[in-house]
C-alpha atoms as a PDB file:
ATOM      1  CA  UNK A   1     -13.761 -90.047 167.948  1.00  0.00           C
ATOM      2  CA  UNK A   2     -14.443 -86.849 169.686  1.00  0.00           C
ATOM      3  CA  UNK A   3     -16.029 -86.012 173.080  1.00  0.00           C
ATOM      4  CA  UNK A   4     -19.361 -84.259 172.923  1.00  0.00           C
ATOM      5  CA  UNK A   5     -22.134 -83.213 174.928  1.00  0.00           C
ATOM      6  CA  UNK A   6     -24.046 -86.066 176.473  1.00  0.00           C
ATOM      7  CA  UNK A   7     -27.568 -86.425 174.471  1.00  0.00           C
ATOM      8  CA  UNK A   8     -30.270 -88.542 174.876  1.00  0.00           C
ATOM      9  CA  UNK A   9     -29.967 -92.178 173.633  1.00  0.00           C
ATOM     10  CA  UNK A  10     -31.281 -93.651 170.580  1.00  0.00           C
ATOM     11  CA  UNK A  11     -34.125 -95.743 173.001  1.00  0.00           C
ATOM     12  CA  UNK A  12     -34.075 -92.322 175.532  1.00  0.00           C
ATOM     13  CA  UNK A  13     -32.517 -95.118 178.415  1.00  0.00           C
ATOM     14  CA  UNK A  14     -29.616 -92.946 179.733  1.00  0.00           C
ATOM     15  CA  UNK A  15     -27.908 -95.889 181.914  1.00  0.00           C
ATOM     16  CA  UNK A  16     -25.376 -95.701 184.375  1.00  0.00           C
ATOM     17  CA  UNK A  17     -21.832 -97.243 184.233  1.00  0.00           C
ATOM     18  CA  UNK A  18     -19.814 -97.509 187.461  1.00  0.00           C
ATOM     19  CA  UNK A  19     -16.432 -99.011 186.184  1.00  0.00           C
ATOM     20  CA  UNK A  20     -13.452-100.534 188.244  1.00  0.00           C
ATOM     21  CA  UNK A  21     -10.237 -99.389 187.166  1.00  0.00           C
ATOM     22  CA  UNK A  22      -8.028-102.220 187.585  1.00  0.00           C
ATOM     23  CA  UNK A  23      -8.997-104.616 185.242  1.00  0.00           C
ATOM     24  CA  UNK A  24     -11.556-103.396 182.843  1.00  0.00           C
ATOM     25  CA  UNK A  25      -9.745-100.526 181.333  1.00  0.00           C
ATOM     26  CA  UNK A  26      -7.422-100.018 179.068  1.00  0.00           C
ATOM     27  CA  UNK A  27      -4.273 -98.254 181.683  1.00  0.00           C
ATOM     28  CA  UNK A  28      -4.260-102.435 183.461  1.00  0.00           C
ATOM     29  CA  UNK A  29      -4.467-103.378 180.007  1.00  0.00           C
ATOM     30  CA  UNK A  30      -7.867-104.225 180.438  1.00  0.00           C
ATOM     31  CA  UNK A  31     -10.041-104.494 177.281  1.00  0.00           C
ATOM     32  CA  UNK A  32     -12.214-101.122 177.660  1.00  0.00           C
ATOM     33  CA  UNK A  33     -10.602 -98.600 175.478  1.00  0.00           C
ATOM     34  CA  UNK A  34     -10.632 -94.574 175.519  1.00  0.00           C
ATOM     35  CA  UNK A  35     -12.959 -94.638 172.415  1.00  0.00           C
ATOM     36  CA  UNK A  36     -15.167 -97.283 173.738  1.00  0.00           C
ATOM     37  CA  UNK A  37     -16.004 -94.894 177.126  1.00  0.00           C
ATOM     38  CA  UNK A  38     -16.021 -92.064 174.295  1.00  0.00           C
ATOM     39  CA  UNK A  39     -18.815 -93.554 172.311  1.00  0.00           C
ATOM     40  CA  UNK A  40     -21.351 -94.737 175.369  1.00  0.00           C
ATOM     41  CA  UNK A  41     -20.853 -90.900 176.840  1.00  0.00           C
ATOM     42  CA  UNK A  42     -21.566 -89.431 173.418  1.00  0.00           C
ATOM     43  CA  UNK A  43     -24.455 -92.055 173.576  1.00  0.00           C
ATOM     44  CA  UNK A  44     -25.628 -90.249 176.430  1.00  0.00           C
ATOM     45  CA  UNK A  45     -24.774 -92.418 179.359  1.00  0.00           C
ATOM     46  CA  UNK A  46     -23.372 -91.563 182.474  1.00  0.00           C
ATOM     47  CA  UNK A  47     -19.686 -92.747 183.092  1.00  0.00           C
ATOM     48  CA  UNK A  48     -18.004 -93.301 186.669  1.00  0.00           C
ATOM     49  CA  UNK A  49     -14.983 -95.133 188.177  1.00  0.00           C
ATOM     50  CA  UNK A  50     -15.606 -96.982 191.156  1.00  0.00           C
ATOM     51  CA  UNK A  51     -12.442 -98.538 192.276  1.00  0.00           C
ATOM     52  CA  UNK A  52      -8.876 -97.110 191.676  1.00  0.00           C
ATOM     53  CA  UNK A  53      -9.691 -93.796 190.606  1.00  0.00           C
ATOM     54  CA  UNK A  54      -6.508 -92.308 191.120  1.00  0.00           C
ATOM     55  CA  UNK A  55      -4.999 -94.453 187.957  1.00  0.00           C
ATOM     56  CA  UNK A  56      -7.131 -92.372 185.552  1.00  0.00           C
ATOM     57  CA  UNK A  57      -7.446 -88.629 186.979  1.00  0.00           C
ATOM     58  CA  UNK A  58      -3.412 -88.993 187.279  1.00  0.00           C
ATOM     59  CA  UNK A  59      -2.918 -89.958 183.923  1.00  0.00           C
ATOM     60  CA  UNK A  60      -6.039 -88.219 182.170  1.00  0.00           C
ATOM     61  CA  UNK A  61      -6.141 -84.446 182.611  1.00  0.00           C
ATOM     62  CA  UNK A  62      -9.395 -84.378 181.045  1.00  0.00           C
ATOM     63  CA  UNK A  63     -11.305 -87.096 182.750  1.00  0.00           C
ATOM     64  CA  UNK A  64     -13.444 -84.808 184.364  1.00  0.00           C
ATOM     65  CA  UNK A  65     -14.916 -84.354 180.366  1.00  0.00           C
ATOM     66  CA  UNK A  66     -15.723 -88.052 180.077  1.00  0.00           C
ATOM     67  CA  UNK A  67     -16.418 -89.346 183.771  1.00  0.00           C
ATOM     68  CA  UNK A  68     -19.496 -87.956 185.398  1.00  0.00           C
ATOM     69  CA  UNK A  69     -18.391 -89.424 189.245  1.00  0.00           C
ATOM     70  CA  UNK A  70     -15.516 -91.470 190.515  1.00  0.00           C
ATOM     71  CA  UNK A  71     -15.313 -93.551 194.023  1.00  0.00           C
ATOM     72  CA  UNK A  72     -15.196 -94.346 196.359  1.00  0.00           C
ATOM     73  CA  UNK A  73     -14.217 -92.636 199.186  1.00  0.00           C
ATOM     74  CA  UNK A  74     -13.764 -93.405 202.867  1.00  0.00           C
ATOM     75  CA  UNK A  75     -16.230 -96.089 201.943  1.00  0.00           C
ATOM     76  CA  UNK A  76     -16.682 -99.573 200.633  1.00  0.00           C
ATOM     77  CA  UNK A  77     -17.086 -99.947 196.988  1.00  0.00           C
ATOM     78  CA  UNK A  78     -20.808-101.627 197.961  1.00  0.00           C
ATOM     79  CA  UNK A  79     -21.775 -98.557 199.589  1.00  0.00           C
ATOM     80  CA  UNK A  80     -20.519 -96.416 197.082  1.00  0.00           C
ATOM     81  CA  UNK A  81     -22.148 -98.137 194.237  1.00  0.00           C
ATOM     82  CA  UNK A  82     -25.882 -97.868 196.344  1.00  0.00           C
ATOM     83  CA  UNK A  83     -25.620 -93.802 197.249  1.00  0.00           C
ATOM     84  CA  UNK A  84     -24.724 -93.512 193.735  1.00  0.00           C
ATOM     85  CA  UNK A  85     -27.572 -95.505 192.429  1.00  0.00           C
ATOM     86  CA  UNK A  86     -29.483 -93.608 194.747  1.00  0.00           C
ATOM     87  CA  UNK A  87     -28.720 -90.014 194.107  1.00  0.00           C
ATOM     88  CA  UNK A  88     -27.577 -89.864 190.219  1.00  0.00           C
ATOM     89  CA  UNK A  89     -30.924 -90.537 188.147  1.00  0.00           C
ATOM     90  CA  UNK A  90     -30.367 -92.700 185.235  1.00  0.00           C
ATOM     91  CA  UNK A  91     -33.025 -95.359 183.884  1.00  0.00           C
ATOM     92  CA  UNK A  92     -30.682 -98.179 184.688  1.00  0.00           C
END
């Protein structure tokens, strides 16, 4: 599966994803895969890491292309996740 521009869903609910590194995804061995994160962004939701982002932009030159935001920084992971349900629209 292939990255492409985001679109608007099937339901037009673009929803936001904040996920932690460490355990959900696959570079833990966590059970979120590249081509699951592939097919919600070609979905047209918005992707972020929110937790050890360093793992991923490290490892993934192009995360950039599939991860809209990552966090946090110089801040708890609470306040990150509230300024960035504040500020980045998304129906959920």
């Amino acid at each position: 599966m292939s990255l492409q521009p985001p679109r608007q869903t099937n339901g037009g609910t673009m929803v936001l994803y904040a996920f932690d590194v460490d355990q959900p995804l696959w570079l833990s061995g966590g059970p979120i895969k590249p081509a699951d994160l592939m097919e919600l962004r070609n979905s047209g939701h918005l992707l972020g890491l929110c937790g050890n982002f360093a793992a991923v932009t490290l490892r993934m030159p192009e995360w950039h292309h599939l991860f809209t935001f990552i966090g946090p920084m110089a801040m708890t992971k609470e306040a990150f996740l509230l300024q960035v349900r504040q500020y980045v629209p998304a129906d959920e």
